[in-house]
N, C-alpha and C. Protein backbone atom coordinates (compact mmCIF):
# COMPACT_ATOMS: atom_id res chain seq x y z
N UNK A 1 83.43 -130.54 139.17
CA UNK A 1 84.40 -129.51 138.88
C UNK A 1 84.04 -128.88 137.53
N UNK A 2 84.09 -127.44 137.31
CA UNK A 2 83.61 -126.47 135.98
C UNK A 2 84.80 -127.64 135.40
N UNK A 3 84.70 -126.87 133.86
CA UNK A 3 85.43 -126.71 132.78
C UNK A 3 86.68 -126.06 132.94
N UNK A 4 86.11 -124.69 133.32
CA UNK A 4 87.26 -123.39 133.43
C UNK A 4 88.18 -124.05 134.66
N UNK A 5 87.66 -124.72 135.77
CA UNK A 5 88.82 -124.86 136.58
C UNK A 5 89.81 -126.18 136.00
N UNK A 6 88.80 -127.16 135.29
CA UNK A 6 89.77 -128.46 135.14
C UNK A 6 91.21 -127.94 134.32
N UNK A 7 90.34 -126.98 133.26
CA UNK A 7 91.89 -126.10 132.38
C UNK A 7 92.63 -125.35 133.31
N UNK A 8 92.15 -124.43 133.96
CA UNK A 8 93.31 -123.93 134.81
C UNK A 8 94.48 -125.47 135.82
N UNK A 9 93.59 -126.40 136.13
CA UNK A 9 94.55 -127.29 136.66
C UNK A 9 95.48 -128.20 135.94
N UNK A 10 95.19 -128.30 134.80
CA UNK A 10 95.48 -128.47 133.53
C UNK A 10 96.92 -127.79 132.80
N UNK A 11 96.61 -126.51 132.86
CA UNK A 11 97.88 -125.32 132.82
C UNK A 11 98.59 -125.81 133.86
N UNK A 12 98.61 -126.10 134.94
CA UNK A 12 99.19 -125.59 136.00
C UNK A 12 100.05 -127.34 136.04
N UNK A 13 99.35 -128.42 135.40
CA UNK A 13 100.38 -129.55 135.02
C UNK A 13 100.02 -130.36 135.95
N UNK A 14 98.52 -130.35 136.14
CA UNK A 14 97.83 -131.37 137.92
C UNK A 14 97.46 -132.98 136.85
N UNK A 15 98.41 -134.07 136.85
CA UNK A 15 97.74 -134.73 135.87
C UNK A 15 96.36 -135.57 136.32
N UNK A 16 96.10 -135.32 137.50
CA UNK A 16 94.68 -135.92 137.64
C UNK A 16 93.43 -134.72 137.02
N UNK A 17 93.88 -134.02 136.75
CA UNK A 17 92.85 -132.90 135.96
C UNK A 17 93.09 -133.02 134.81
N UNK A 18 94.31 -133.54 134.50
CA UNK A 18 94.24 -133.98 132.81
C UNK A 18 93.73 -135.52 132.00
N UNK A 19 94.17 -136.08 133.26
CA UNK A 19 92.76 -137.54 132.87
C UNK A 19 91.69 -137.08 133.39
N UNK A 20 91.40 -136.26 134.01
CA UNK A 20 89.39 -135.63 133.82
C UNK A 20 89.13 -135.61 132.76
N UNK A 21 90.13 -134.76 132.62
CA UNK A 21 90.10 -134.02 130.88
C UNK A 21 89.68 -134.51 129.58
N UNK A 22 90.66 -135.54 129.59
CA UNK A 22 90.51 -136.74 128.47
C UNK A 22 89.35 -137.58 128.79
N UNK A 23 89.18 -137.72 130.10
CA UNK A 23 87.95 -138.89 130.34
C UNK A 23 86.75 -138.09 129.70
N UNK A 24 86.64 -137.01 130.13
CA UNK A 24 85.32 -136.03 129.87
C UNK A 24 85.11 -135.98 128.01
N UNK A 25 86.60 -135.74 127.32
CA UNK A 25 86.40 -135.67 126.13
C UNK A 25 86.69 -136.75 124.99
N UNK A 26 86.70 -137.64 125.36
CA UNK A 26 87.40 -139.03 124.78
C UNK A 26 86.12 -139.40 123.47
N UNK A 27 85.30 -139.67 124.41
CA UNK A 27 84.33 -139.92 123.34
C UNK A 27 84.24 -139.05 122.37
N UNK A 28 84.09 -138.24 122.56
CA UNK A 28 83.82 -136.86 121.35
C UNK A 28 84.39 -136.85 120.67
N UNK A 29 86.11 -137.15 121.03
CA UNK A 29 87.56 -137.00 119.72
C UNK A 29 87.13 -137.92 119.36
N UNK A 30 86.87 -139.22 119.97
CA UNK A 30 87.44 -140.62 118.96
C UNK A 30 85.83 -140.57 117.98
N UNK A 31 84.64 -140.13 118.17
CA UNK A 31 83.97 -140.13 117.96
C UNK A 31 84.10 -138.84 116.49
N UNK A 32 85.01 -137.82 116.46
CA UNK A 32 85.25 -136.97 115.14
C UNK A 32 86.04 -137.61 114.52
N UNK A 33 87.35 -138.30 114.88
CA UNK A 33 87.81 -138.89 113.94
C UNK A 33 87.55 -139.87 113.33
N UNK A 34 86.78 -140.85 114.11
CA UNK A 34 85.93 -142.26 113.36
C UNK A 34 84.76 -141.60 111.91
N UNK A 35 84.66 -140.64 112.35
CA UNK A 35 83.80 -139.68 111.34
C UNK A 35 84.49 -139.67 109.76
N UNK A 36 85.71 -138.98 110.35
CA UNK A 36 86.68 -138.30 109.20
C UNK A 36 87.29 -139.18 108.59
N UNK A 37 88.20 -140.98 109.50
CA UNK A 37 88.80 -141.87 109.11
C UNK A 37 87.57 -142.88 108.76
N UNK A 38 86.70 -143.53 108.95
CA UNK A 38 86.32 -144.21 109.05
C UNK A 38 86.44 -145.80 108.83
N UNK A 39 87.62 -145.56 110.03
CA UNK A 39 88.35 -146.89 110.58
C UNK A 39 88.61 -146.51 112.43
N UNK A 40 87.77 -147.82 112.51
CA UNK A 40 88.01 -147.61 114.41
C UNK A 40 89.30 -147.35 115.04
N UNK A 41 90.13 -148.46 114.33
CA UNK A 41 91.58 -148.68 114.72
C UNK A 41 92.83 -147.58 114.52
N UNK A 42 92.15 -146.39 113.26
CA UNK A 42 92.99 -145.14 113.03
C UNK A 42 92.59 -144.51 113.77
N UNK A 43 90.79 -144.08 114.12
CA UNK A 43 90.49 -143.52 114.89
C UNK A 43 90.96 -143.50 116.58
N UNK A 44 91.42 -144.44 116.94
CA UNK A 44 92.10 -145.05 118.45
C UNK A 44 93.44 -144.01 118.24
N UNK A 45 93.91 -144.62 117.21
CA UNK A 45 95.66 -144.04 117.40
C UNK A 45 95.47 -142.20 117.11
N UNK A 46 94.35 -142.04 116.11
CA UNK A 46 94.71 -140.58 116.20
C UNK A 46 94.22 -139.72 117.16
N UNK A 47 92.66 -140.50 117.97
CA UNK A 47 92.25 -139.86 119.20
C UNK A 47 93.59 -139.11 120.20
N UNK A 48 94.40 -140.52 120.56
CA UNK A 48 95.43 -140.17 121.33
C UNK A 48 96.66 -138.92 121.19
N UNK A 49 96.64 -139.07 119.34
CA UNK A 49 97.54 -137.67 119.01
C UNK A 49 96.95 -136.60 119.04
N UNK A 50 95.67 -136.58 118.86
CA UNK A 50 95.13 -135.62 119.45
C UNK A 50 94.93 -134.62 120.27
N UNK A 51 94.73 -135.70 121.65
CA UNK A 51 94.97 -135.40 123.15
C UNK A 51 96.08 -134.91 123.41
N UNK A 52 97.57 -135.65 122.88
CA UNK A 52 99.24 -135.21 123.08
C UNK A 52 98.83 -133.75 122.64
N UNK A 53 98.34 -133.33 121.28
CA UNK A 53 98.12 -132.26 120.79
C UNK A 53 97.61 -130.77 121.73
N UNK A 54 96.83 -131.51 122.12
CA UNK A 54 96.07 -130.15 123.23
C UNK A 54 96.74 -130.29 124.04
N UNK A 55 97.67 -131.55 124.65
CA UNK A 55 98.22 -131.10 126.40
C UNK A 55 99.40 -130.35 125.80
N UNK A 56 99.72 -130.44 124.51
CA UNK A 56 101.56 -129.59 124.05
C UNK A 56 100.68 -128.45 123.91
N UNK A 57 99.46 -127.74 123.71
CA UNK A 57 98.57 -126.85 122.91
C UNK A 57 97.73 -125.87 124.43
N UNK A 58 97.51 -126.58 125.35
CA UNK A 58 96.38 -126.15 126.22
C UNK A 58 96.85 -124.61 127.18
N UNK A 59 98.17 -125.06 127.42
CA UNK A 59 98.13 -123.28 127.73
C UNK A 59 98.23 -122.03 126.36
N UNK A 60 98.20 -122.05 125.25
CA UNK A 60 97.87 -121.83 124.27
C UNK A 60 96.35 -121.03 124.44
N UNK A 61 95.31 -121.74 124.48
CA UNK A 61 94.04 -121.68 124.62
C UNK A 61 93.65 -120.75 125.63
N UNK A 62 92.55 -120.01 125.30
CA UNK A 62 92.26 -118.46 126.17
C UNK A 62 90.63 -118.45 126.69
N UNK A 63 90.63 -118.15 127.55
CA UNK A 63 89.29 -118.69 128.35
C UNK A 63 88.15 -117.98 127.71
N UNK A 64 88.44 -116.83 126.50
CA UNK A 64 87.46 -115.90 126.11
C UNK A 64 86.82 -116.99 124.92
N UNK A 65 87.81 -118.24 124.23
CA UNK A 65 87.63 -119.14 123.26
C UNK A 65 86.47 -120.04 124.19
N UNK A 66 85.61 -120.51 123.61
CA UNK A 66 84.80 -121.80 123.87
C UNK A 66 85.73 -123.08 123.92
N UNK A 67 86.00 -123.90 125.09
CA UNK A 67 86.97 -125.13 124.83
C UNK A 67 87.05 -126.13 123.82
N UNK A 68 85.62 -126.66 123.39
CA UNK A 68 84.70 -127.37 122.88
C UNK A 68 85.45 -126.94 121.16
N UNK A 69 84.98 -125.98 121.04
CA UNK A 69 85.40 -125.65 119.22
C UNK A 69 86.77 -125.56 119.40
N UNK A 70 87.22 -125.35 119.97
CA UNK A 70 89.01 -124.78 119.89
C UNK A 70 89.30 -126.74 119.87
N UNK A 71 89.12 -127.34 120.84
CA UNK A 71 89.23 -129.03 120.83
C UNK A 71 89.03 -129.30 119.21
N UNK A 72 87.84 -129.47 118.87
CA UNK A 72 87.23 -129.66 117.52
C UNK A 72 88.73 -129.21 116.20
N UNK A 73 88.60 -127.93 116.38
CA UNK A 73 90.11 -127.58 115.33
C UNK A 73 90.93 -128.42 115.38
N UNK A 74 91.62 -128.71 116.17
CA UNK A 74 92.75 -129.33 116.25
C UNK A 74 92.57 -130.48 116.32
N UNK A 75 91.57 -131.30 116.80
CA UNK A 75 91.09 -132.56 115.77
C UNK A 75 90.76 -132.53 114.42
N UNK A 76 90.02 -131.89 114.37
CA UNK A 76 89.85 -131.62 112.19
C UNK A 76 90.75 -131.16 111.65
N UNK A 77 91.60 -130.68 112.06
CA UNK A 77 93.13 -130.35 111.19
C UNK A 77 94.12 -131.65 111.20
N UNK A 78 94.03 -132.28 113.04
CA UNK A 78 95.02 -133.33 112.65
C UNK A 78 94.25 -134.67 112.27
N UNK A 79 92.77 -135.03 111.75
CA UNK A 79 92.09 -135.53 111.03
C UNK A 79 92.43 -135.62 109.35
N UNK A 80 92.42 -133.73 109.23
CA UNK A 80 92.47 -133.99 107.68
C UNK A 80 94.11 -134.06 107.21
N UNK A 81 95.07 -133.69 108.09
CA UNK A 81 97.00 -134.40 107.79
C UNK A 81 96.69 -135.62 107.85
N UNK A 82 95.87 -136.53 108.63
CA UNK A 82 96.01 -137.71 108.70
C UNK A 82 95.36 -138.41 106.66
N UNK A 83 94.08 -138.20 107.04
CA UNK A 83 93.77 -138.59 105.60
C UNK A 83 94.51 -138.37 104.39
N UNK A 84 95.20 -137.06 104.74
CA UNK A 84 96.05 -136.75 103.43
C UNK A 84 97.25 -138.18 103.36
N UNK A 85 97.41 -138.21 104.68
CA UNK A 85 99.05 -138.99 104.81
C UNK A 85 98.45 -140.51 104.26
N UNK A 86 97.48 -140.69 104.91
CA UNK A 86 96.39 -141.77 103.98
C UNK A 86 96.53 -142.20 102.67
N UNK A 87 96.24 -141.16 102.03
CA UNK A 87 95.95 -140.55 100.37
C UNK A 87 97.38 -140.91 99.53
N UNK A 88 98.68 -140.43 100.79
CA UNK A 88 99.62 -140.19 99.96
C UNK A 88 100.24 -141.69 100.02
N UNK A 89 100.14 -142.43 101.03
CA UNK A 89 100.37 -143.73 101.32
C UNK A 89 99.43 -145.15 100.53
N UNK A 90 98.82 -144.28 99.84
CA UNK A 90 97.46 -145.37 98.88
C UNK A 90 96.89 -146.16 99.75
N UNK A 91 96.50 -145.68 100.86
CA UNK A 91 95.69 -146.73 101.85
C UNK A 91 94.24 -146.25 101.76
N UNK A 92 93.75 -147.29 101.20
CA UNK A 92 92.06 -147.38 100.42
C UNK A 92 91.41 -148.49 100.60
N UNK A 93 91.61 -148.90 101.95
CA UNK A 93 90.74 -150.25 101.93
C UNK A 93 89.11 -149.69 101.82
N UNK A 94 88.12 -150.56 102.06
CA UNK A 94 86.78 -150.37 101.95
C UNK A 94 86.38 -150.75 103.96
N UNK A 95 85.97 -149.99 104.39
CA UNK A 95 85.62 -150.49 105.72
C UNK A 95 84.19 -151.02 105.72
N UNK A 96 84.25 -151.93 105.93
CA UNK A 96 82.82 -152.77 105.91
C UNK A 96 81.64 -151.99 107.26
N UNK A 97 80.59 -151.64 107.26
CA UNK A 97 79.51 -151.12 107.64
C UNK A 97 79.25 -151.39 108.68
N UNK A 98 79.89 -152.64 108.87
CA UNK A 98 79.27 -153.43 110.69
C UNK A 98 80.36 -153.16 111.60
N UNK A 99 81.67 -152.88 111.17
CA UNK A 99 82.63 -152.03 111.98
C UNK A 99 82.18 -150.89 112.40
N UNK A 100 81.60 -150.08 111.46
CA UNK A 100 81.54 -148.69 111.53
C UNK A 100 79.97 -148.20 113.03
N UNK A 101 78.95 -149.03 112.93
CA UNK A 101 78.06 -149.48 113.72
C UNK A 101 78.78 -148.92 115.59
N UNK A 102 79.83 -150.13 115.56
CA UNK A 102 80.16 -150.81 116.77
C UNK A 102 79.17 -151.33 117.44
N UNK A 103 78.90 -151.09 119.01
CA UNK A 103 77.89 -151.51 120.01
C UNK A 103 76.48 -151.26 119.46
N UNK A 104 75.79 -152.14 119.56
CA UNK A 104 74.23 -151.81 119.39
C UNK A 104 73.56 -151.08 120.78
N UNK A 105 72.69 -150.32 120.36
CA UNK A 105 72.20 -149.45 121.12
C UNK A 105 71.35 -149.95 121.97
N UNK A 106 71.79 -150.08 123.65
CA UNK A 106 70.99 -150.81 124.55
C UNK A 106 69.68 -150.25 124.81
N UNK A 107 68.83 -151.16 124.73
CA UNK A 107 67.39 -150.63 125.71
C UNK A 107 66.22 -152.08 125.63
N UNK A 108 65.48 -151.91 126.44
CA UNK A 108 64.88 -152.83 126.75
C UNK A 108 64.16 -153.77 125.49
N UNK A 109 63.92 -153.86 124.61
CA UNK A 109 63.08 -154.44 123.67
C UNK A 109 64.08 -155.01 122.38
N UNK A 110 64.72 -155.98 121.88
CA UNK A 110 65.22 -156.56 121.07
C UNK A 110 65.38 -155.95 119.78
N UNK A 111 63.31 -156.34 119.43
CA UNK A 111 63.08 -155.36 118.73
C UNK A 111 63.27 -153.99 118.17
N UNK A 112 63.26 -152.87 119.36
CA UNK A 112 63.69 -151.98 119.54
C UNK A 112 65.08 -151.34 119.06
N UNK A 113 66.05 -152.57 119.48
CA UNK A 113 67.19 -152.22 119.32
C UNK A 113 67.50 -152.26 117.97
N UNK A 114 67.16 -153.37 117.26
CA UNK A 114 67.19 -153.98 115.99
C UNK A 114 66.61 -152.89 114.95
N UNK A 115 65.84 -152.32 115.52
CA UNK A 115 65.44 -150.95 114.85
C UNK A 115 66.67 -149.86 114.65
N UNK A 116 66.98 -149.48 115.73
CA UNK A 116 67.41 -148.53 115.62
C UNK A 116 68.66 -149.09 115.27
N UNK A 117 69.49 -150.35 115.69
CA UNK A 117 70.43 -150.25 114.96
C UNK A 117 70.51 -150.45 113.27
N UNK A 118 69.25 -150.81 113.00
CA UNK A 118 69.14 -150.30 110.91
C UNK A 118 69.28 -149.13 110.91
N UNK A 119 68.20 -148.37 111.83
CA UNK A 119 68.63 -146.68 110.93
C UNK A 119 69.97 -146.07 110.98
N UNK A 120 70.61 -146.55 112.41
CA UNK A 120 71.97 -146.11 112.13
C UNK A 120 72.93 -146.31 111.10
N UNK A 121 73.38 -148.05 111.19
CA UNK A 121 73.53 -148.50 109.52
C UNK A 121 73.69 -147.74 108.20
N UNK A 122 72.19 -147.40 108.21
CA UNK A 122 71.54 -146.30 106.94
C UNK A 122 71.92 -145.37 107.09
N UNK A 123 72.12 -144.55 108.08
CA UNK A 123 72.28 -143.16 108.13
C UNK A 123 74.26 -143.25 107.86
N UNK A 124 75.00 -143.93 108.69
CA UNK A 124 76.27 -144.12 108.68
C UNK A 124 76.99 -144.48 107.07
N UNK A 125 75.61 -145.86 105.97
CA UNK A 125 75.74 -145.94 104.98
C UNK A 125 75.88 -144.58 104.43
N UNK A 126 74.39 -143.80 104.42
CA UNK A 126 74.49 -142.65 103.92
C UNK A 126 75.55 -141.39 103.94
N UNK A 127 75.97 -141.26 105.14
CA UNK A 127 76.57 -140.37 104.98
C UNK A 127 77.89 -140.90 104.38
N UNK A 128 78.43 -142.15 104.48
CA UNK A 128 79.62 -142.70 103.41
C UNK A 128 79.59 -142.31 102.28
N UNK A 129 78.34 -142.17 101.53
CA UNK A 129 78.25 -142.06 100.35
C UNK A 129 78.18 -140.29 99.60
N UNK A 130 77.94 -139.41 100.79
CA UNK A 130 77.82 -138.59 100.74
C UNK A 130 79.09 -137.57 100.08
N UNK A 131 78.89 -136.24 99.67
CA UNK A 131 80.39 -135.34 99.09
C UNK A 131 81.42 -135.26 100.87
N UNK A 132 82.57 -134.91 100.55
CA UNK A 132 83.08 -134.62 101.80
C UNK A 132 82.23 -133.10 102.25
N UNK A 133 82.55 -131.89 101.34
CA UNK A 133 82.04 -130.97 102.05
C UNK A 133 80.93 -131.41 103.04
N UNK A 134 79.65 -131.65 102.06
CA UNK A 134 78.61 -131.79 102.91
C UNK A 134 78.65 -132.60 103.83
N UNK A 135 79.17 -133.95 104.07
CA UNK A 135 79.82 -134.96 104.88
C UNK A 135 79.56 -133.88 106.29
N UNK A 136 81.19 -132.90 106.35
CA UNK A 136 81.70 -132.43 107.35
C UNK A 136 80.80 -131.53 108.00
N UNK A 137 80.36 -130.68 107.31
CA UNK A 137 79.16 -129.68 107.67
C UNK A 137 77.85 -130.26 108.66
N UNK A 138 77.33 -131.83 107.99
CA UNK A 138 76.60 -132.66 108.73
C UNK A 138 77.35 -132.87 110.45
N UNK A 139 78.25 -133.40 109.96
CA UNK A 139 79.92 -133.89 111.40
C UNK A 139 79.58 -132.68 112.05
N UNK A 140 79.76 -131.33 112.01
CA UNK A 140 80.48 -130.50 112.93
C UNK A 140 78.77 -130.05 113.44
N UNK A 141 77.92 -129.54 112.48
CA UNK A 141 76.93 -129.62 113.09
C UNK A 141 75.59 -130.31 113.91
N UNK A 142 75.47 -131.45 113.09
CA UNK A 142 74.55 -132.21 113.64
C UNK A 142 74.63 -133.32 114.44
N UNK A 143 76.15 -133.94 114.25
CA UNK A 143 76.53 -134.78 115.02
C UNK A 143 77.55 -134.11 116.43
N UNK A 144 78.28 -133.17 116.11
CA UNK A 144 79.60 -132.25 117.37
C UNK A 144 79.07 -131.30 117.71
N UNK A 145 77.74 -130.79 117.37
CA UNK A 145 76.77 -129.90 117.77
C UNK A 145 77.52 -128.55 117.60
N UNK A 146 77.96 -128.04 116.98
CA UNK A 146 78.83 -126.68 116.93
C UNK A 146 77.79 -125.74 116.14
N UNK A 147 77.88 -124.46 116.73
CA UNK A 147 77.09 -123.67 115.92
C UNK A 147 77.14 -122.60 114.59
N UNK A 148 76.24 -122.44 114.25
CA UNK A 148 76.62 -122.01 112.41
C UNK A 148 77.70 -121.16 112.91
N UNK A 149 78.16 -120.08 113.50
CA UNK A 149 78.83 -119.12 114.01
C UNK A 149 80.52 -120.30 114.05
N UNK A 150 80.52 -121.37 115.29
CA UNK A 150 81.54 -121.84 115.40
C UNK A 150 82.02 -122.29 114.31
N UNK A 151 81.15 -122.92 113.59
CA UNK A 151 81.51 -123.56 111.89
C UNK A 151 81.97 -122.48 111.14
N UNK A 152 81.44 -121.48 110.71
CA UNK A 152 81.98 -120.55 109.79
C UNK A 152 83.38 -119.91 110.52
N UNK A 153 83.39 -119.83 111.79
CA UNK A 153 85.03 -119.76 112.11
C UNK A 153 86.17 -120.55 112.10
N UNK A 154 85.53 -121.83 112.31
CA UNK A 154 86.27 -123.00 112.05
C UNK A 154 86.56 -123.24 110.35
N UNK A 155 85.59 -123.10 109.47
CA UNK A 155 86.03 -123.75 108.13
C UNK A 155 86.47 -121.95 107.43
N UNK A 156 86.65 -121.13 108.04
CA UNK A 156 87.08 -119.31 107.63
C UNK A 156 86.07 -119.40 106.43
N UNK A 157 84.81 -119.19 106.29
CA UNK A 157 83.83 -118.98 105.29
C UNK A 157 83.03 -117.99 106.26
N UNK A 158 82.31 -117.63 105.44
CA UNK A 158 80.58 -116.76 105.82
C UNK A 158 79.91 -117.55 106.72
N UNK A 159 79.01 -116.94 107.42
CA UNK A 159 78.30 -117.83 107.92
C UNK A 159 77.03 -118.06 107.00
N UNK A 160 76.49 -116.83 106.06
CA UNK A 160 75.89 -117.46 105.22
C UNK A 160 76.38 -118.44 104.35
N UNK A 161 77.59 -118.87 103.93
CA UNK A 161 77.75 -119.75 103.43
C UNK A 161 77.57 -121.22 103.38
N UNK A 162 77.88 -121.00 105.29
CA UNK A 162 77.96 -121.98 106.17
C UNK A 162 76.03 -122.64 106.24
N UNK A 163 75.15 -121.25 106.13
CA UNK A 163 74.08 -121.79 106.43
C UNK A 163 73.27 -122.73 105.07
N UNK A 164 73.83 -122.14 104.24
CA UNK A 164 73.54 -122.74 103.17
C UNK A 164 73.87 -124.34 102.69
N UNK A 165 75.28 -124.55 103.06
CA UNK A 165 75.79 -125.54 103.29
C UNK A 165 75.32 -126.51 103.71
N UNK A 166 74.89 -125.68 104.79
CA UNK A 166 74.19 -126.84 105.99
C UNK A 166 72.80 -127.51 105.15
N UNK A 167 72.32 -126.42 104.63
CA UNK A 167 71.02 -127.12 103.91
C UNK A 167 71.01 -127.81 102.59
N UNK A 168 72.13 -127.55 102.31
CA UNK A 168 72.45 -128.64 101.20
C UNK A 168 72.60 -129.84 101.27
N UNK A 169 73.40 -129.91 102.61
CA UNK A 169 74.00 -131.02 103.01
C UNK A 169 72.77 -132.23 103.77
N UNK A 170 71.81 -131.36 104.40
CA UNK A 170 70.68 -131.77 105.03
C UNK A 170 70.18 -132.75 103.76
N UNK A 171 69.34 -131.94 102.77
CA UNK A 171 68.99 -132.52 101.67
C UNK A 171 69.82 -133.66 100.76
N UNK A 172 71.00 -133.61 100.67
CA UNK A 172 71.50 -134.78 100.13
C UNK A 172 71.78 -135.82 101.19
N UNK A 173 71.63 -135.81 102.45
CA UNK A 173 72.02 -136.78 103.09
C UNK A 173 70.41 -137.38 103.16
N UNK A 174 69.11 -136.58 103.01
CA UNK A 174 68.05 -137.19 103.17
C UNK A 174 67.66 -137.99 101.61
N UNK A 175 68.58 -137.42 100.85
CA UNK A 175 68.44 -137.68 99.47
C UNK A 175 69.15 -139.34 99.58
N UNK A 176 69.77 -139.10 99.61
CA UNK A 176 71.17 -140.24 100.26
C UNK A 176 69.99 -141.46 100.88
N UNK A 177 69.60 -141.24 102.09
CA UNK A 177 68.76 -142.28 102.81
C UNK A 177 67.88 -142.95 102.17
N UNK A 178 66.79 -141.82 101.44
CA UNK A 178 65.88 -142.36 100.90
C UNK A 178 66.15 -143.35 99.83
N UNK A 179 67.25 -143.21 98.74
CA UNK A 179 68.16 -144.08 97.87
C UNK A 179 68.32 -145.63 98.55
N UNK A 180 69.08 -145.54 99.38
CA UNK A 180 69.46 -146.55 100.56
C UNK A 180 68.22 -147.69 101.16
N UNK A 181 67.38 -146.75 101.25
CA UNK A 181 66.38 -147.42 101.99
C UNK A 181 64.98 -148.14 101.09
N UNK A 182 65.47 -148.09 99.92
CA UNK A 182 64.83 -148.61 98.81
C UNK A 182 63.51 -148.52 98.51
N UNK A 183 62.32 -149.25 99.19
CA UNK A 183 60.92 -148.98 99.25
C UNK A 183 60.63 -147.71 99.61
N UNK A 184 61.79 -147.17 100.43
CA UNK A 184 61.26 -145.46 100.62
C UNK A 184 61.28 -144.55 100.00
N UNK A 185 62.01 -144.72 99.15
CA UNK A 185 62.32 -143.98 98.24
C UNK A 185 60.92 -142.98 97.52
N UNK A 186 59.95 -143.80 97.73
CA UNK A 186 59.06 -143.21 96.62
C UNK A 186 58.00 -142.42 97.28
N UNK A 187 58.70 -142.48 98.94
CA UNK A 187 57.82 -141.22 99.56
C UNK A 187 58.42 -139.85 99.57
N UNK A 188 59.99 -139.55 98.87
CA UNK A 188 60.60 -139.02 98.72
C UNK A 188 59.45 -137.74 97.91
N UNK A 189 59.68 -136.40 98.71
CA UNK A 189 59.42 -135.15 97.87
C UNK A 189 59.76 -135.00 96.64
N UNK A 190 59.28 -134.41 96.28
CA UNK A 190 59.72 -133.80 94.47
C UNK A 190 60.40 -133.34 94.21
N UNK A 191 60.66 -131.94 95.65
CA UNK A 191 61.64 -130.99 95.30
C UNK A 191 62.69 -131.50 95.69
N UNK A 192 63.19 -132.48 96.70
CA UNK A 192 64.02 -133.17 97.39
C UNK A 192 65.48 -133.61 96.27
């Protein structure tokens, strides 16, 4: 079944087109907010307000909009109320690194896996350590795949701004790794 029809069945209040719905996009929400919270267990509860969000929200939404970025908004808005409510509540624990991981990445070779689950690690370290701007810019583009165009409508900036951003953000997160990854460090560029 398209997209365009699951929303029209969707509008129309078919709830087996609305657990498509969620099934199809589940990963993706819980997967932006684990981004933004980085706590599994906030990420669970706010995935779900989320979802409430778009089914009170979905006839709202206009078929000329991309579904995908319009979804995205209204997770990164009720992402960043959440952190605030966070902020205002002094909840600052430290989430330890091997939460943040979860499942190791299946495939045939032990080895293999053990690999790639370090670089993730590193990269997940890294981007912890990273500014928020650049953080999010990394999030919406390289990880939620949205394009410079959807980003600069989403965060109301330029898109040159946006592109710039992006390459800032590129560079300190590679800046970031190489730090992290200690012996590597010293293959690190100059201009970097």
């Amino acid at each position: 079944m398209t997209l365009e029809s699951l929303l029209d069945r969707c509008r129309q209040g078919d709830e087996l087109a609305w657990e498509a719905l969620v099934r199809r996009f589940q990963g993706q929400v819980y997967g932006l907010a684990f981004h933004y919270l980085g706590n599994a267990e906030e990420a669970r509860d706010l995935a779900q307000e989320i979802f409430v969000r778009i089914y009170q929200r979905i006839h709202t939404f206009r078929g000329s909009e991309r579904f995908v970025p319009w979804m995205i908004r209204i997770a990164r808005n009720l992402c960043i109320d959440r952190i605030r409510w966070l902020k205002a509540r002094r909840y600052g624990s430290e989430v330890p690194v091997d939460e943040m991981i979860g499942l190791s990445t299946q495939g045939p070779d032990p080895e293999q896996q053990w690999q790639a689950s370090s670089r993730k690690q590193l990269l997940y370290r890294a981007l912890q350590t990273m500014g928020e701007l650049n953080r999010e810019i990394i999030l919406l583009k390289d990880i939620q795949g949205l394009s410079l165009e959807e980003i600069a409508s989403l965060l109301k900036v330029p898109i040159g701004t946006v592109k710039s951003r992006s390459n800032r953000a590129r560079l300190e997160l590679a800046r970031r790794v190489l730090a992290l990854g200690g012996g590597c460090a010293a293959a690190a560029p100059s201009g970097a």
